[in-house]
PDB file of N, CA and C in Angstrom:
ATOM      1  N   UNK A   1     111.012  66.132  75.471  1.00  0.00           N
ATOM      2  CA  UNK A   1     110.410  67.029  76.431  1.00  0.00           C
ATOM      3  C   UNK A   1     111.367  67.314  77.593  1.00  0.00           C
ATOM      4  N   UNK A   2     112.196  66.048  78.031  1.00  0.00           N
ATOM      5  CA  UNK A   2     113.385  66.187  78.929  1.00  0.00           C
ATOM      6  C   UNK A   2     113.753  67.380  78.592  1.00  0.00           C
ATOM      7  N   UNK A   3     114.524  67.023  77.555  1.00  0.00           N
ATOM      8  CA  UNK A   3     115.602  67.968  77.108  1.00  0.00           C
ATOM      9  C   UNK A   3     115.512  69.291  76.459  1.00  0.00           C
ATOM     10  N   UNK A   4     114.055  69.842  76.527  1.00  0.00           N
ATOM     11  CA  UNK A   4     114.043  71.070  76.423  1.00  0.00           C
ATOM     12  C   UNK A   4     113.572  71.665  77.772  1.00  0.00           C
ATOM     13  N   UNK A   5     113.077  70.823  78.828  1.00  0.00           N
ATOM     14  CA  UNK A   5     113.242  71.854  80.118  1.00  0.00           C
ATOM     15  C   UNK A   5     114.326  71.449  80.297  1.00  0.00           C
ATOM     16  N   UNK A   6     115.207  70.583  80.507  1.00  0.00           N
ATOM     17  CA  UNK A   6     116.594  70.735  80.970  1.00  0.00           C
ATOM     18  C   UNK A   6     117.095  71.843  80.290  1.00  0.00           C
ATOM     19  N   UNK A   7     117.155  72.142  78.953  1.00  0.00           N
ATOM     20  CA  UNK A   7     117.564  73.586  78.177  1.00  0.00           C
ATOM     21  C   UNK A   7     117.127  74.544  78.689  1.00  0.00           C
ATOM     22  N   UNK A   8     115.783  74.772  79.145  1.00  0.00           N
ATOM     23  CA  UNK A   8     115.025  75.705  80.019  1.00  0.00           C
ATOM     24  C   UNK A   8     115.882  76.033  81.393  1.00  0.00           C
ATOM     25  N   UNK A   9     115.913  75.106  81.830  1.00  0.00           N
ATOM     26  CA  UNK A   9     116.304  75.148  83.157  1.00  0.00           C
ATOM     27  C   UNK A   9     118.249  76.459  82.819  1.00  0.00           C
ATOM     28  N   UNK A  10     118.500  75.286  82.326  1.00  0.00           N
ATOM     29  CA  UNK A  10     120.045  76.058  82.326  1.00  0.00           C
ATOM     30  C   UNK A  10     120.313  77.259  81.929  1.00  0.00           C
ATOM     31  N   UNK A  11     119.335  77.650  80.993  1.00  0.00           N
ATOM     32  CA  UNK A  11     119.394  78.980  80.235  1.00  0.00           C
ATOM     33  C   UNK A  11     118.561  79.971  81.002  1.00  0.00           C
ATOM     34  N   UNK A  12     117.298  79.329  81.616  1.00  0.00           N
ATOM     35  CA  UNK A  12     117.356  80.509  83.119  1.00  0.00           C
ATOM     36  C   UNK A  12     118.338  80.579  83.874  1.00  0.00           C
ATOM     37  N   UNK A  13     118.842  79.689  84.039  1.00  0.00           N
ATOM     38  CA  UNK A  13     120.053  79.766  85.203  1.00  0.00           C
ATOM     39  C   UNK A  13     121.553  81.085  84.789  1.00  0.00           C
ATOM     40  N   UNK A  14     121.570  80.896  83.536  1.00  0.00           N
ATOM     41  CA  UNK A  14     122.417  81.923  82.893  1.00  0.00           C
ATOM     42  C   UNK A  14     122.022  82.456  83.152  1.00  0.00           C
ATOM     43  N   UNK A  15     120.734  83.406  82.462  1.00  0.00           N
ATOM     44  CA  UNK A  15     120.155  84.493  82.925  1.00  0.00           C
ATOM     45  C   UNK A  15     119.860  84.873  84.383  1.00  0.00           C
ATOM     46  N   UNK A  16     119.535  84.016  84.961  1.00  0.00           N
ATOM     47  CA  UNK A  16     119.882  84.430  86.370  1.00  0.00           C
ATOM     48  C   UNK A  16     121.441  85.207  86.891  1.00  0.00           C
ATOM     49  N   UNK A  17     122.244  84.290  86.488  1.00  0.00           N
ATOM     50  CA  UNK A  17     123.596  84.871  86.683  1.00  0.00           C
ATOM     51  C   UNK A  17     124.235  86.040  86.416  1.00  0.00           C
ATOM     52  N   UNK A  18     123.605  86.285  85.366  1.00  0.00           N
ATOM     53  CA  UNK A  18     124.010  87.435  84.537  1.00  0.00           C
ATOM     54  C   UNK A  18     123.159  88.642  84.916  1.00  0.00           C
ATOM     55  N   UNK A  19     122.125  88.478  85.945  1.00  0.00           N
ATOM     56  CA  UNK A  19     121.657  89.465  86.346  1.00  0.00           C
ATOM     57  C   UNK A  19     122.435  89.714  87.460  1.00  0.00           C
ATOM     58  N   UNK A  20     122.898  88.526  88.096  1.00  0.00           N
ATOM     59  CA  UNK A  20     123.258  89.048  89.745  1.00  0.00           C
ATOM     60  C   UNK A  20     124.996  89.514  89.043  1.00  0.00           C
ATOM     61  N   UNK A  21     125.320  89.023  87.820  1.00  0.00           N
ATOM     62  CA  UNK A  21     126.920  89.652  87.504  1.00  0.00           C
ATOM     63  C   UNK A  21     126.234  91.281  87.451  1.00  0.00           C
ATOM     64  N   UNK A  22     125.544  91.652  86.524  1.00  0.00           N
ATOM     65  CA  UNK A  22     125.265  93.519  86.493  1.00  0.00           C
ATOM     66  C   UNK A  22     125.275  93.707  88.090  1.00  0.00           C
ATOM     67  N   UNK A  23     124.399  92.904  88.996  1.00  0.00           N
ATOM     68  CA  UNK A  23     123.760  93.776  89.987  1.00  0.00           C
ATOM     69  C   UNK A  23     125.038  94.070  90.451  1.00  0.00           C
ATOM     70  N   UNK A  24     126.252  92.726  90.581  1.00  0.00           N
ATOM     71  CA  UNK A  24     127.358  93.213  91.587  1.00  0.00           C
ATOM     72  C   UNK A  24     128.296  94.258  90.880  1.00  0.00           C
ATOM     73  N   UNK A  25     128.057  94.204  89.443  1.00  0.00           N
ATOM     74  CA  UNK A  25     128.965  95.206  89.045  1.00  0.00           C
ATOM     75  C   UNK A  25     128.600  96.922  89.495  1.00  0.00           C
ATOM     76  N   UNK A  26     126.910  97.119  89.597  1.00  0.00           N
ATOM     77  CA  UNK A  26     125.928  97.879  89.670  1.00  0.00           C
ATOM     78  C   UNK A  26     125.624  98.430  88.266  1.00  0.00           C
ATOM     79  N   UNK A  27     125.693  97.759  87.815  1.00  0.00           N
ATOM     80  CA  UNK A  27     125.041  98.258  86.264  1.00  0.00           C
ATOM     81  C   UNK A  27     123.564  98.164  86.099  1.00  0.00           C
ATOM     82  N   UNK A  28     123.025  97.216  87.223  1.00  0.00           N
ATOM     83  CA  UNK A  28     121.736  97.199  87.533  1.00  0.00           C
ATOM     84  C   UNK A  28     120.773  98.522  87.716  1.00  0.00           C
ATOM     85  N   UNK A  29     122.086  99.230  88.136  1.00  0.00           N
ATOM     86  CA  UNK A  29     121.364 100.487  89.118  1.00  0.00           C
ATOM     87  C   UNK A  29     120.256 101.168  88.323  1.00  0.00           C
ATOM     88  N   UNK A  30     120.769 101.018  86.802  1.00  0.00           N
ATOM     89  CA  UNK A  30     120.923 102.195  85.352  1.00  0.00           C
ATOM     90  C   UNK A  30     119.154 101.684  84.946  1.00  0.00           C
ATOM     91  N   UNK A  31     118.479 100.197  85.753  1.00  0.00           N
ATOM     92  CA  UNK A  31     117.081  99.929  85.430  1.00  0.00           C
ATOM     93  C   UNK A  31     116.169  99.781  86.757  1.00  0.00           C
ATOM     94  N   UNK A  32     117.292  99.556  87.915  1.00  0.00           N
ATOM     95  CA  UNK A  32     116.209  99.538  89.098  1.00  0.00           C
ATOM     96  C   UNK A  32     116.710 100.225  90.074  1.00  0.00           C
ATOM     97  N   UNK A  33     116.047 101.196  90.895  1.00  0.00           N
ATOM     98  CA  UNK A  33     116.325 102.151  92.168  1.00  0.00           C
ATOM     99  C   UNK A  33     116.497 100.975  93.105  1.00  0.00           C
ATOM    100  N   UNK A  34     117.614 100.579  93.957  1.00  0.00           N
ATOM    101  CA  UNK A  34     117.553 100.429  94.977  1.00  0.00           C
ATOM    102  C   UNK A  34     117.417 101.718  96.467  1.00  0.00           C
ATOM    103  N   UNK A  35     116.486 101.121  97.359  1.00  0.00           N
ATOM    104  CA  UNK A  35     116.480 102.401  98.600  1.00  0.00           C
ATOM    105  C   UNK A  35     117.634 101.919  99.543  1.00  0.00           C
ATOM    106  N   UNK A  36     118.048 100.668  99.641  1.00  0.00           N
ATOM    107  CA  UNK A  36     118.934 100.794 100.574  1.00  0.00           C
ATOM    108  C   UNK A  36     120.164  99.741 100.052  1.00  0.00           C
ATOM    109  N   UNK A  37     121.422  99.812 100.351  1.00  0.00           N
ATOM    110  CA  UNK A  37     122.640  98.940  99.616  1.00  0.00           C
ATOM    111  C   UNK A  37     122.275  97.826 100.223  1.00  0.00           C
ATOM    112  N   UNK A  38     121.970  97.044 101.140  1.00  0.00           N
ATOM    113  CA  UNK A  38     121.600  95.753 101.427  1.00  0.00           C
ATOM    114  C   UNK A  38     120.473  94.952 100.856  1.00  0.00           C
ATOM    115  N   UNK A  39     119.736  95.892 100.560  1.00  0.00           N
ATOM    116  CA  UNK A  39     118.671  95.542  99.483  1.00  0.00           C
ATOM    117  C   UNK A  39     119.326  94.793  97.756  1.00  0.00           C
ATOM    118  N   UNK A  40     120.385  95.986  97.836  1.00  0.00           N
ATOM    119  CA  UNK A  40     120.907  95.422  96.272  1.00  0.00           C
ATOM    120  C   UNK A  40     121.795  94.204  96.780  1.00  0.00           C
ATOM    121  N   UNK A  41     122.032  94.378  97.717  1.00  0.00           N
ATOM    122  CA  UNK A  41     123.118  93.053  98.210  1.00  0.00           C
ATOM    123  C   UNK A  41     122.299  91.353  98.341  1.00  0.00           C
ATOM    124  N   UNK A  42     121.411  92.211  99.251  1.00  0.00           N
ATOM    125  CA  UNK A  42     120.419  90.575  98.877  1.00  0.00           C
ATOM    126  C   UNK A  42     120.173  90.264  97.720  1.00  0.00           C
ATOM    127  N   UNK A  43     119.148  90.935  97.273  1.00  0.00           N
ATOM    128  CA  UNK A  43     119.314  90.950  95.401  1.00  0.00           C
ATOM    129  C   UNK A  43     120.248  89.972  94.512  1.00  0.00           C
ATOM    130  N   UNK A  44     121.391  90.174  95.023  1.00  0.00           N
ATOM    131  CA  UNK A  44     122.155  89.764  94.172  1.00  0.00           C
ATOM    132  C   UNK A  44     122.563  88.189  94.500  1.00  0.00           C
ATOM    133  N   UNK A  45     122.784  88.489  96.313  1.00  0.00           N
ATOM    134  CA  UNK A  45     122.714  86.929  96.585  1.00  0.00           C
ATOM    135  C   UNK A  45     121.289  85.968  96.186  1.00  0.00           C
ATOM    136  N   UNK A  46     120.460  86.308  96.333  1.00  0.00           N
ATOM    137  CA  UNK A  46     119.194  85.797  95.694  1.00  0.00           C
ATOM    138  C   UNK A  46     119.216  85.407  93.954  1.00  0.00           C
ATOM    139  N   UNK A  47     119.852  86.622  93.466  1.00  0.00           N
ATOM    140  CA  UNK A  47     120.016  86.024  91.943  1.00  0.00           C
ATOM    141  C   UNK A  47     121.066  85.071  91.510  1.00  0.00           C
ATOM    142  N   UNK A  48     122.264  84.649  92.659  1.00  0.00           N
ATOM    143  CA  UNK A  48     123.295  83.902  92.594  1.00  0.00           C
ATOM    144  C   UNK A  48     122.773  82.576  92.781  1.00  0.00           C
ATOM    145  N   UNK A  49     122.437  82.231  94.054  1.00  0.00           N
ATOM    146  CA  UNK A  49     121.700  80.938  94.581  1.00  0.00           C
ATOM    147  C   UNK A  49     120.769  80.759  93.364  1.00  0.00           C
ATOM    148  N   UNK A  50     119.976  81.299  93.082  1.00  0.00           N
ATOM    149  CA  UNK A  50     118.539  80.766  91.856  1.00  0.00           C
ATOM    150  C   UNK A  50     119.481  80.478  90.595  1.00  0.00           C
ATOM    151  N   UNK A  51     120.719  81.451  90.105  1.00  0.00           N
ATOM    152  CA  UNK A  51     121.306  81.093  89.110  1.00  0.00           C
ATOM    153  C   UNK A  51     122.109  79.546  89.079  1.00  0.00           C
ATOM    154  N   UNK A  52     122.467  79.124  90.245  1.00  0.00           N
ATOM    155  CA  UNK A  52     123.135  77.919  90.653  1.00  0.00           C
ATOM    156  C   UNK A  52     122.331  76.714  91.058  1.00  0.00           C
ATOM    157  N   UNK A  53     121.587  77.204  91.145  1.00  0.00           N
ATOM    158  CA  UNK A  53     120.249  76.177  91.197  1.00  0.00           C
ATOM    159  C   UNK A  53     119.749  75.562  90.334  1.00  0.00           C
ATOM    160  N   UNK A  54     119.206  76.359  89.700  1.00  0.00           N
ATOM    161  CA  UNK A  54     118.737  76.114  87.967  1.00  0.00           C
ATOM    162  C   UNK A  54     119.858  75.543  87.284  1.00  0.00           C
ATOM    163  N   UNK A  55     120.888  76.029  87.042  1.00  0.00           N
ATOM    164  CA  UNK A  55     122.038  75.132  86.656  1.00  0.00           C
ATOM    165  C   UNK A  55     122.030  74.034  86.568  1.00  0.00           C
ATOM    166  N   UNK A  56     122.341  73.549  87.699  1.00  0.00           N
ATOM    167  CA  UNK A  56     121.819  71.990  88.698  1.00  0.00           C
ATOM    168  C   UNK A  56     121.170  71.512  88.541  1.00  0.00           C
ATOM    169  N   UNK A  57     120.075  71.894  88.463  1.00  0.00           N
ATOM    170  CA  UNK A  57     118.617  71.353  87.598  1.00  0.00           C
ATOM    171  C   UNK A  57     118.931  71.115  86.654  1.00  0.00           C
ATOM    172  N   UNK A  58     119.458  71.986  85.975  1.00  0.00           N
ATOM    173  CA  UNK A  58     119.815  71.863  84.394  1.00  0.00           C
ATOM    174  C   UNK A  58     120.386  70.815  83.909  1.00  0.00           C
ATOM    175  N   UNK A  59     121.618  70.332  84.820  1.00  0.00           N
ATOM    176  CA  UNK A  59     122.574  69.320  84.326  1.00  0.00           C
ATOM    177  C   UNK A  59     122.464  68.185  84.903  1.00  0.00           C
ATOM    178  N   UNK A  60     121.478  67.825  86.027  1.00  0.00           N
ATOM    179  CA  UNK A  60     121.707  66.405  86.758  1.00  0.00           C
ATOM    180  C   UNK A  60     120.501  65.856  85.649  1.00  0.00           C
ATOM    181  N   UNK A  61     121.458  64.323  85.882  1.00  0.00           N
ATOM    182  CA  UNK A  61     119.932  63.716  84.452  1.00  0.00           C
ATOM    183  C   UNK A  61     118.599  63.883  85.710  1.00  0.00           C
ATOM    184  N   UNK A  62     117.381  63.073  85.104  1.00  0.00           N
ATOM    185  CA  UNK A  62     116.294  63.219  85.342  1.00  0.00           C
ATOM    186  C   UNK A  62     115.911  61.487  86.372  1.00  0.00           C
ATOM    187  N   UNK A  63     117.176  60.719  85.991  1.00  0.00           N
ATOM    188  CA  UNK A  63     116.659  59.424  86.498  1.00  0.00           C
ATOM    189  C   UNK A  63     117.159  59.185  88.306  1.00  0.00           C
ATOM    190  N   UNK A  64     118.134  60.686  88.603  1.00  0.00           N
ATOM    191  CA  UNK A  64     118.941  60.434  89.756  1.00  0.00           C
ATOM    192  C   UNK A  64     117.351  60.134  90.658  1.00  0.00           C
ATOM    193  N   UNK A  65     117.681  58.573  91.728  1.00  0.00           N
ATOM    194  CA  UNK A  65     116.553  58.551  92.394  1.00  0.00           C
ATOM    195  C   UNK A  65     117.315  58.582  94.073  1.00  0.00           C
ATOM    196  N   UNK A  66     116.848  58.728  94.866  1.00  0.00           N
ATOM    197  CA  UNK A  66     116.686  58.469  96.003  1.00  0.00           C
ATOM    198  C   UNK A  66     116.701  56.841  96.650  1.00  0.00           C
ATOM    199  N   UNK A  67     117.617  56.197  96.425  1.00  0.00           N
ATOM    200  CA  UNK A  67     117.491  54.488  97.907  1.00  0.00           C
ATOM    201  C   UNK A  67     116.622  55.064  99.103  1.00  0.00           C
ATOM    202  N   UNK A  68     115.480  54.128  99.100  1.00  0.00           N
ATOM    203  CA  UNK A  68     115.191  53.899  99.797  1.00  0.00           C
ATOM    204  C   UNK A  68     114.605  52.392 100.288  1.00  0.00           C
ATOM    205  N   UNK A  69     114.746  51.870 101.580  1.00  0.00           N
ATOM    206  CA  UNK A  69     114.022  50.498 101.793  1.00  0.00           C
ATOM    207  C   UNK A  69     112.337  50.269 102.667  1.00  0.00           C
ATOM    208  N   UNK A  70     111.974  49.617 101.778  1.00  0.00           N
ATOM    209  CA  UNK A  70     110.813  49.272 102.642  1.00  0.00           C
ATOM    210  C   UNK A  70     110.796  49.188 104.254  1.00  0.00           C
ATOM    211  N   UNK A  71     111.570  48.820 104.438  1.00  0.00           N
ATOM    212  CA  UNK A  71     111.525  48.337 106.227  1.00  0.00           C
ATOM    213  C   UNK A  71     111.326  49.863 106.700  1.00  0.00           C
ATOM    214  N   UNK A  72     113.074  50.313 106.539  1.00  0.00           N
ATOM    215  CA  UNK A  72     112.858  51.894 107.334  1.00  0.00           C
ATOM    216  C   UNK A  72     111.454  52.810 106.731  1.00  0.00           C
ATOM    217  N   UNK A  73     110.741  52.913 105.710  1.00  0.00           N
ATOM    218  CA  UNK A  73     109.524  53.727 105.509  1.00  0.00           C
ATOM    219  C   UNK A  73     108.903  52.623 106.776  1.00  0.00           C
ATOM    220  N   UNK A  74     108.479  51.486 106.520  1.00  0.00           N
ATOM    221  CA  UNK A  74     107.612  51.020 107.879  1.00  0.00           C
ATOM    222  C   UNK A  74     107.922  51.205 109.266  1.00  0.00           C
ATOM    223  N   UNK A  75     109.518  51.449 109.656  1.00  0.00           N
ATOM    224  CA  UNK A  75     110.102  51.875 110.527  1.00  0.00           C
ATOM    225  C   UNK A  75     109.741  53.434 110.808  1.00  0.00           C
ATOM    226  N   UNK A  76     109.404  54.270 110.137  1.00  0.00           N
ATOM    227  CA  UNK A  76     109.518  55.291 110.654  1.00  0.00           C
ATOM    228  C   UNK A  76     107.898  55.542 110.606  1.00  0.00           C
ATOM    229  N   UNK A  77     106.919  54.971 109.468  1.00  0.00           N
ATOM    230  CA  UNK A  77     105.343  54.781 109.989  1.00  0.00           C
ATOM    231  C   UNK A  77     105.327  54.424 111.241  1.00  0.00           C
ATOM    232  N   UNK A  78     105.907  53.588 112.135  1.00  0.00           N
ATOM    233  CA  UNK A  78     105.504  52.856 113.310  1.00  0.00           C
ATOM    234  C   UNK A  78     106.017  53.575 114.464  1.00  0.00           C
ATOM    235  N   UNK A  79     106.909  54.592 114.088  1.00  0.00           N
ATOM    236  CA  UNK A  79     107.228  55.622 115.111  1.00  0.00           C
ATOM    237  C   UNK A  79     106.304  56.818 115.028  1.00  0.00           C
ATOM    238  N   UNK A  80     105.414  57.287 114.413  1.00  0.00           N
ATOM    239  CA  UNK A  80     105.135  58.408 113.961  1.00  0.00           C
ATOM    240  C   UNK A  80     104.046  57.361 114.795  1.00  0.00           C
ATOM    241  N   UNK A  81     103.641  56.935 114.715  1.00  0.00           N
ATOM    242  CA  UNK A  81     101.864  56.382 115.163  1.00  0.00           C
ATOM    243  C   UNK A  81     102.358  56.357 116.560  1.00  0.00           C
ATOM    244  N   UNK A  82     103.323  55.702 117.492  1.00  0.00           N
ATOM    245  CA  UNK A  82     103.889  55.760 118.925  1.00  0.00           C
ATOM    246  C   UNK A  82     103.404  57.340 119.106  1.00  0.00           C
ATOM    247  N   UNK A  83     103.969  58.196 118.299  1.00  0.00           N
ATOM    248  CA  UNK A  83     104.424  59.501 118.958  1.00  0.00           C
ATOM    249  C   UNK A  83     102.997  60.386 119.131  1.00  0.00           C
ATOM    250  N   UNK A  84     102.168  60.105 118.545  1.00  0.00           N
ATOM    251  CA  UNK A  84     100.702  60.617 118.783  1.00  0.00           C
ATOM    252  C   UNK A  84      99.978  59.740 119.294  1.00  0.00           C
TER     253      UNK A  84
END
């Protein structure tokens, strides 16, 4: 099950990419009207970031965890209760 959303993941991520490659080439243009060039510009940065994202998703295993220690979570409960 991992390993077919990890497949998921990456193969949106292509496809992501490969949309924001047309948009910057503007081959995009030929399926969607943009009204203003910053519009297609965001666009494209938007389809870059999501394409690099998903990627990432794609390829980090599933077990990467986060260190964390008991004390500092009770450390920072005991500040949060001070502060209200």
């Amino acid at each position: 099950m991992n390993l077919l959303r990890n497949i998921g993941f990456t193969l949106s991520g292509l496809a992501s990419l490969y949309i924001a490659y047309i948009t910057g080439t503007g081959d995009i243009l030929n399926y969607i009207n943009f009204s203003d060039p910053l519009g297609e510009m965001a666009f494209c940065i938007i389809a870059l970031f999501m394409g690099c994202t998903l990627i990432v998703l794609g390829i980090t295993p599933d077990d990467t965890k986060v260190p964390c220690s008991r004390d500092l979570d009770m450390e920072m409960a005991n500040e949060s209760e001070n502060i209200q």
